[in-house]
C-alpha atoms as a PDB file:
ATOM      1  CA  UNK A   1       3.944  53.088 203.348  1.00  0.00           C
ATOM      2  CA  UNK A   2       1.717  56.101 204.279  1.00  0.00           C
ATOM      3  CA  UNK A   3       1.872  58.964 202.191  1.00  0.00           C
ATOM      4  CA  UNK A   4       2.734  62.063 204.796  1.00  0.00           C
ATOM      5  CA  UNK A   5       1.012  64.396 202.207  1.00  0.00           C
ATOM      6  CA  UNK A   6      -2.282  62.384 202.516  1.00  0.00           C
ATOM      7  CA  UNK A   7      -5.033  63.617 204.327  1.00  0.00           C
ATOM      8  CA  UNK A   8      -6.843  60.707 204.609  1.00  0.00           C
ATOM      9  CA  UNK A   9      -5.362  59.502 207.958  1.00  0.00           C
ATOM     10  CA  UNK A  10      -6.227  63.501 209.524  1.00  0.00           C
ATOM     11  CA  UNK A  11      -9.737  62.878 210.088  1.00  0.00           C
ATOM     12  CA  UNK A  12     -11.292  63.861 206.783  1.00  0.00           C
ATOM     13  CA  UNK A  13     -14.957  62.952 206.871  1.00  0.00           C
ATOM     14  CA  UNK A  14     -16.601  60.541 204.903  1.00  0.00           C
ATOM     15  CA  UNK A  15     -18.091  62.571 202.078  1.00  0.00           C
ATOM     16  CA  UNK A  16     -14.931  64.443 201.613  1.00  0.00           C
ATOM     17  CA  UNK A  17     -12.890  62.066 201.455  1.00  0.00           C
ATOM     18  CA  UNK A  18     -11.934  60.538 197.426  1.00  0.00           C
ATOM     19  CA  UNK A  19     -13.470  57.269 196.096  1.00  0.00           C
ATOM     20  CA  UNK A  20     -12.408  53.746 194.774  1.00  0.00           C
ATOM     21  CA  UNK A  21     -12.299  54.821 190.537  1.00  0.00           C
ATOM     22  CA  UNK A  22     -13.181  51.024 190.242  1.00  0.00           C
ATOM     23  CA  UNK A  23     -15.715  50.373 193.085  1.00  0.00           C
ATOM     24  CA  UNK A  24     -16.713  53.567 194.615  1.00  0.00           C
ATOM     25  CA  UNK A  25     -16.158  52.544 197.828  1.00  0.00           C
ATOM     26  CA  UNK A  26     -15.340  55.502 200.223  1.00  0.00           C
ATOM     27  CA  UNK A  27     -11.762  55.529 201.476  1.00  0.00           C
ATOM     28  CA  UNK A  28     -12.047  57.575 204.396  1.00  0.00           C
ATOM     29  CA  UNK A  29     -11.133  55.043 206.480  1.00  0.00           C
ATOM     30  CA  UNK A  30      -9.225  52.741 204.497  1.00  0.00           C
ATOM     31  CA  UNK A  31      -5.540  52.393 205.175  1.00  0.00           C
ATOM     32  CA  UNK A  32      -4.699  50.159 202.165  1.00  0.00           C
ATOM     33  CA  UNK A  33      -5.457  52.471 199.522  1.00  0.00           C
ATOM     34  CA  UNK A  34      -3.642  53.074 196.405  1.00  0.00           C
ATOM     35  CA  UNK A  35      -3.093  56.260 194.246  1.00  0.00           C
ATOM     36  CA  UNK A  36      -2.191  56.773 190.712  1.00  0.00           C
ATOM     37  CA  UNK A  37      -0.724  59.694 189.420  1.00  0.00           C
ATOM     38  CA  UNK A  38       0.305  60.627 185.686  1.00  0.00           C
ATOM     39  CA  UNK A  39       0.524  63.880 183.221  1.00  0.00           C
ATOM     40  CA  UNK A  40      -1.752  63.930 180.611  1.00  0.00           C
ATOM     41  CA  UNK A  41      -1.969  66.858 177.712  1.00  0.00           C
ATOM     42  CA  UNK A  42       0.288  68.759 180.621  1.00  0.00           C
ATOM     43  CA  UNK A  43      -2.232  67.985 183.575  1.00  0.00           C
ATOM     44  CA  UNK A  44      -1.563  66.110 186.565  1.00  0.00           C
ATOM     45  CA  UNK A  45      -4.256  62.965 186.787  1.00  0.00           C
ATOM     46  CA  UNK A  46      -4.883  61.383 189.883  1.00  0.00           C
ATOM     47  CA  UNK A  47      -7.067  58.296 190.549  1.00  0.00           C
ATOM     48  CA  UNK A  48      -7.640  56.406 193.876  1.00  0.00           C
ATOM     49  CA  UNK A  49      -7.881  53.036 194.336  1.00  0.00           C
ATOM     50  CA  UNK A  50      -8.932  51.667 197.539  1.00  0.00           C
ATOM     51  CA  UNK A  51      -6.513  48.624 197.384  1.00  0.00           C
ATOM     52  CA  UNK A  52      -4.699  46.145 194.723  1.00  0.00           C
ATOM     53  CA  UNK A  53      -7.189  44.923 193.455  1.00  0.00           C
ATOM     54  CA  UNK A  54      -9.030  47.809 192.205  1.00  0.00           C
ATOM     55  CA  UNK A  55      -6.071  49.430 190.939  1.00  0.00           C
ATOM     56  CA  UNK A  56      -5.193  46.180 189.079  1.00  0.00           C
ATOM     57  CA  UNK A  57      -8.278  45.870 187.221  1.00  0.00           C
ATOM     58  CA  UNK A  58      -8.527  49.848 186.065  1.00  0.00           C
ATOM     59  CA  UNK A  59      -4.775  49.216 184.791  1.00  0.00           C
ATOM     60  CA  UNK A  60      -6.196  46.053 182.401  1.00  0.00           C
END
């Protein structure tokens, strides 16, 4: 499922767009990525992932 708030599927360039927390790869062109999103101390935390994998592995 795409997220319709993204804009990583609008043409966002390459050095804009966020990076794998695990890998760093760019996800600018990466369909399969996942996002995590929590509160923490009343902030909103988001990491990107740029598939299962990744995500997997920062969760351990």
């Amino acid at each position: 499922m795409v997220d319709p708030t993204s804009d990583l599927n609008e043409d966002v360039p390459e050095e804009e767009a966020p990076e794998c927390a695990v890998c760093g790869e760019s996800l600018a062109e990466n369909p399969d990525h996942r996002v995590v999103t929590w509160v923490d101390e009343e902030s909103v935390r988001i990491e990107h992932f740029c598939g299962d994998d990744c995500r997997d592995s920062w969760q351990e």
